[in-house]
C-alpha atoms as a PDB file:
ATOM      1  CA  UNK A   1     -14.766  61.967  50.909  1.00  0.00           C
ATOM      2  CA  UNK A   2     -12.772  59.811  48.108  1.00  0.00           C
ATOM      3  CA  UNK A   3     -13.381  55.985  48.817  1.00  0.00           C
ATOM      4  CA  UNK A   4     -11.131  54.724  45.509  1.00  0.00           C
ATOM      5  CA  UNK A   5      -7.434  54.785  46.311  1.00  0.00           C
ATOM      6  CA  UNK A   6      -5.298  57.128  43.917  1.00  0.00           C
ATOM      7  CA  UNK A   7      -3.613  54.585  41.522  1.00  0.00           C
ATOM      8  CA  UNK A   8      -0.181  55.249  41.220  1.00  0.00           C
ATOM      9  CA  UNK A   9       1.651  54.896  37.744  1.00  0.00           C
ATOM     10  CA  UNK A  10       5.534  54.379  37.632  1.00  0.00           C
ATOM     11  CA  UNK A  11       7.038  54.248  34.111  1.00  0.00           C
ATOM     12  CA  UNK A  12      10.384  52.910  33.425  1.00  0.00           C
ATOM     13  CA  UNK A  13      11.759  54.672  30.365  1.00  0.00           C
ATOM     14  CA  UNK A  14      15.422  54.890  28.958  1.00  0.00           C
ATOM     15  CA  UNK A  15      17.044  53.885  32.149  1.00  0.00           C
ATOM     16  CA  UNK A  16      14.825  56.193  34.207  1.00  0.00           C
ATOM     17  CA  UNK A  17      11.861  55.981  36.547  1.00  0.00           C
ATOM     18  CA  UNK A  18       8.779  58.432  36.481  1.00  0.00           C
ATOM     19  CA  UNK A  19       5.778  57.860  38.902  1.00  0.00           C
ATOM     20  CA  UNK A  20       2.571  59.719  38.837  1.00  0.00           C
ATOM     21  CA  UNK A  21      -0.680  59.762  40.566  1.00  0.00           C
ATOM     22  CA  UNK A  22      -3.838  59.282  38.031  1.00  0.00           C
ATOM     23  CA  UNK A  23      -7.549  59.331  38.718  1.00  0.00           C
ATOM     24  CA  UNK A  24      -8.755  56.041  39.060  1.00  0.00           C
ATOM     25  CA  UNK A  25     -10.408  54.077  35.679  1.00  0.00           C
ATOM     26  CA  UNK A  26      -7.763  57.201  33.686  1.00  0.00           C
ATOM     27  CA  UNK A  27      -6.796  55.112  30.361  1.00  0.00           C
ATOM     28  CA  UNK A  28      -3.211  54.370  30.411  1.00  0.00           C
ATOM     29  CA  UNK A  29      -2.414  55.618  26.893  1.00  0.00           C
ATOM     30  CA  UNK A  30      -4.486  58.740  27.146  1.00  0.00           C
ATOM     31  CA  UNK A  31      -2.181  59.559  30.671  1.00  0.00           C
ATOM     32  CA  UNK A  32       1.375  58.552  28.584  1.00  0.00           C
ATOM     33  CA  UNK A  33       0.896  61.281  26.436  1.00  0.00           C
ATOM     34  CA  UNK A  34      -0.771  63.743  28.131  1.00  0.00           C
ATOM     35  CA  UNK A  35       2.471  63.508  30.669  1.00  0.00           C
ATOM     36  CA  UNK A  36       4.770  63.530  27.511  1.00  0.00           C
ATOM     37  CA  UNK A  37       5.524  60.067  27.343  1.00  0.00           C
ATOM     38  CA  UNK A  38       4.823  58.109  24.167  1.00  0.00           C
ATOM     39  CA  UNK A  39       3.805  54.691  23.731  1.00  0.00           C
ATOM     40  CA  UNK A  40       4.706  54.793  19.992  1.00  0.00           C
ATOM     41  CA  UNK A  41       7.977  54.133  18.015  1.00  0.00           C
ATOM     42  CA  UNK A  42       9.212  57.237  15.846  1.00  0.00           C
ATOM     43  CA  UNK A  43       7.225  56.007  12.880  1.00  0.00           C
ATOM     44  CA  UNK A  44       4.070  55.564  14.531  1.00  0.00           C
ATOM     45  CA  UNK A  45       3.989  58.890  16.923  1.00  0.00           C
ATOM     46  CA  UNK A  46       1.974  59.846  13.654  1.00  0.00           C
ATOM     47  CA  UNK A  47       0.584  57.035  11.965  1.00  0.00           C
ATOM     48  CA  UNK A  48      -1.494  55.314  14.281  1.00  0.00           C
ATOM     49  CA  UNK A  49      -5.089  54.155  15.023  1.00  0.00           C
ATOM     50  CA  UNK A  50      -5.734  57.094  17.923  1.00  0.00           C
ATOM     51  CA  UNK A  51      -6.435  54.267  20.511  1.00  0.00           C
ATOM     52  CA  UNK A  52      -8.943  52.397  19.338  1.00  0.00           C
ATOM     53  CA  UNK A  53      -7.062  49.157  19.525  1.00  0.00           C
ATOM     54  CA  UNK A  54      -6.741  48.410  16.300  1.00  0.00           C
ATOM     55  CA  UNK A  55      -3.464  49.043  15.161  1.00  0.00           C
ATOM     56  CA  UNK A  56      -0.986  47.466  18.089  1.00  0.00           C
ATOM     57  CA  UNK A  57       1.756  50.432  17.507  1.00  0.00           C
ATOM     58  CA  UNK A  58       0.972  51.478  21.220  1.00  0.00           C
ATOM     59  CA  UNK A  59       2.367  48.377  23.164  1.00  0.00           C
ATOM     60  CA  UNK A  60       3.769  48.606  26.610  1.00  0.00           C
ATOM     61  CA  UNK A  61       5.095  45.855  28.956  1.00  0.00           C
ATOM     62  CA  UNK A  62       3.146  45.906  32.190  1.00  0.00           C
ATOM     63  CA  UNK A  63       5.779  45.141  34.790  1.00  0.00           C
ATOM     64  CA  UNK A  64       3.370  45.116  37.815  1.00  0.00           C
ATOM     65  CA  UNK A  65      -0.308  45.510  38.464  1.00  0.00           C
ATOM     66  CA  UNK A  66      -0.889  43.641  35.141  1.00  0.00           C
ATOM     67  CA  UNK A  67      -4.904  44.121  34.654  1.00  0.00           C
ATOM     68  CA  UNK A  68      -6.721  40.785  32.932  1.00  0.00           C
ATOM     69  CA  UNK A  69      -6.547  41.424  29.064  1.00  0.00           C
ATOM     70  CA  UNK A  70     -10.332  42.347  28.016  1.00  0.00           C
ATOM     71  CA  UNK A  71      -9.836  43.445  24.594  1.00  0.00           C
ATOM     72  CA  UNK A  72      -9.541  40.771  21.916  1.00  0.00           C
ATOM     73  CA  UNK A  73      -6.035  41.910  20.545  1.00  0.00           C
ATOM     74  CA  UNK A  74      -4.611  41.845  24.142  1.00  0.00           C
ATOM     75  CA  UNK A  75      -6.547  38.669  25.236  1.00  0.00           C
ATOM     76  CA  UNK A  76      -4.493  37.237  21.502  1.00  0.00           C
ATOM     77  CA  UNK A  77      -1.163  38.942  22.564  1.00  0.00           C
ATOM     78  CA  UNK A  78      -0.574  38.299  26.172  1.00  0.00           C
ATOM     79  CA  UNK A  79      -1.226  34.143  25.314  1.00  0.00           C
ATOM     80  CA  UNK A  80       1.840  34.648  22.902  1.00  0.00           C
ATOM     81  CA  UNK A  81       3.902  37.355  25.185  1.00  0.00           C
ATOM     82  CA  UNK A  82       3.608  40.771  23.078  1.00  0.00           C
ATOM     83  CA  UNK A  83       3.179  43.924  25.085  1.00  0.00           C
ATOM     84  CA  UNK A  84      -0.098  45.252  26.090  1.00  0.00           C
ATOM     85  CA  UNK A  85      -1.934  47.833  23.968  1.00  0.00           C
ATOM     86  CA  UNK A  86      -1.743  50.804  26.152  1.00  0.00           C
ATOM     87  CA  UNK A  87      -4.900  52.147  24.827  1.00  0.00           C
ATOM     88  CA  UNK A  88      -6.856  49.157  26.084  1.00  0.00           C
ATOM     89  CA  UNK A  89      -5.815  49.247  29.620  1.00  0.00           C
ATOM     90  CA  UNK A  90      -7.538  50.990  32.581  1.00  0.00           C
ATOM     91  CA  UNK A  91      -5.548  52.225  35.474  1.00  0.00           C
ATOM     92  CA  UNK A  92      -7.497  51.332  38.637  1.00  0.00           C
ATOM     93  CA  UNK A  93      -4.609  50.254  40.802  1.00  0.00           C
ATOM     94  CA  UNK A  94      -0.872  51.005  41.252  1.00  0.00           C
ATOM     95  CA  UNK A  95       1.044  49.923  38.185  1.00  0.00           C
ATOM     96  CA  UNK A  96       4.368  50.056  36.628  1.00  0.00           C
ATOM     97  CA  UNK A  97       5.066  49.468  32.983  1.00  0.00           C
ATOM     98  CA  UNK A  98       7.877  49.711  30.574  1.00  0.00           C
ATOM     99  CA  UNK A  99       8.501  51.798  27.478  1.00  0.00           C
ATOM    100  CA  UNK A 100       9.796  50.162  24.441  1.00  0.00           C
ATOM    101  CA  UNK A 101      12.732  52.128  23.911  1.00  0.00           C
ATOM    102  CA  UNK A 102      13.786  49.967  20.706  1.00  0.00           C
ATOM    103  CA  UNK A 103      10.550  48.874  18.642  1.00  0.00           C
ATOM    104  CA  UNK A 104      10.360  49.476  15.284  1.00  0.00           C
ATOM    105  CA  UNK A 105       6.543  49.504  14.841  1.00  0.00           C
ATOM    106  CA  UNK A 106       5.222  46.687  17.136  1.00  0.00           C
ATOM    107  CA  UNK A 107       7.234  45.513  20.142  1.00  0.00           C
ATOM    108  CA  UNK A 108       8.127  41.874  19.606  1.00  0.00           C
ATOM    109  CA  UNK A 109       7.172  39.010  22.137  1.00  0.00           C
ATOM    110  CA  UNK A 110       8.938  37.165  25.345  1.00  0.00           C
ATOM    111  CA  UNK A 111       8.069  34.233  25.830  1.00  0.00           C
ATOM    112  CA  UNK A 112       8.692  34.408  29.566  1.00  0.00           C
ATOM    113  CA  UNK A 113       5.769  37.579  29.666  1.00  0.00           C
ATOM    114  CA  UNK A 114       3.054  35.171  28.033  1.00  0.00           C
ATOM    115  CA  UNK A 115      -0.073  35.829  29.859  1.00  0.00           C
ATOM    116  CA  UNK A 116      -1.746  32.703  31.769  1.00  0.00           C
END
């Protein structure tokens, strides 16, 4: 008998909405790609840190379910309004987040997503 709800994961992407079910704790970048979605601009698909969170070329906005930042770089970023390193975030809940569909490298910040 499962006592830990199935989080579900909706991803907004290019004008498009994908939801998927994902075992609870999965790691959000680890489920993006293994569902052929891709945290990374063009450049970095290749040249990136392989989640260990120290690169920032995975960023996603978290539109709902927004976890507490826990990792130093996201703890930094959310108090200035960058996206959330998708390879420091745990899915234990229903979430939605959005794709970057124009960043260069890093995604830049909003002010109005700063992290309080």
């Amino acid at each position: 008998m499962r006592l830990t709800p199935i989080p579900t994961l909706t991803i907004l992407t290019h004008g498009e909405t994908h939801t998927l079910t994902v075992e609870p704790g999965a790691n959000l970048r680890r489920v993006l790609l293994d569902h052929g979605f891709s945290p990374y601009a063009a450049l970095t698909r290749r040249l990136n840190c392989g989640g260990r969170g120290l690169c920032a070329t995975c960023g996603v906005w978290i539109e709902e379910g927004t976890p507490a930042p826990d990792h130093w770089h996201d703890r930094v970023g959310a108090w200035f309004g960058y996206p959330r390193l998708s390879c420091q975030v745990s899915i234990t809940a229903d979430m939605t987040i959005r794709l970057l569909d124009d960043k260069r490298i890093w995604g830049g910040p909003e002010a109005a997503r700063r992290y309080r």
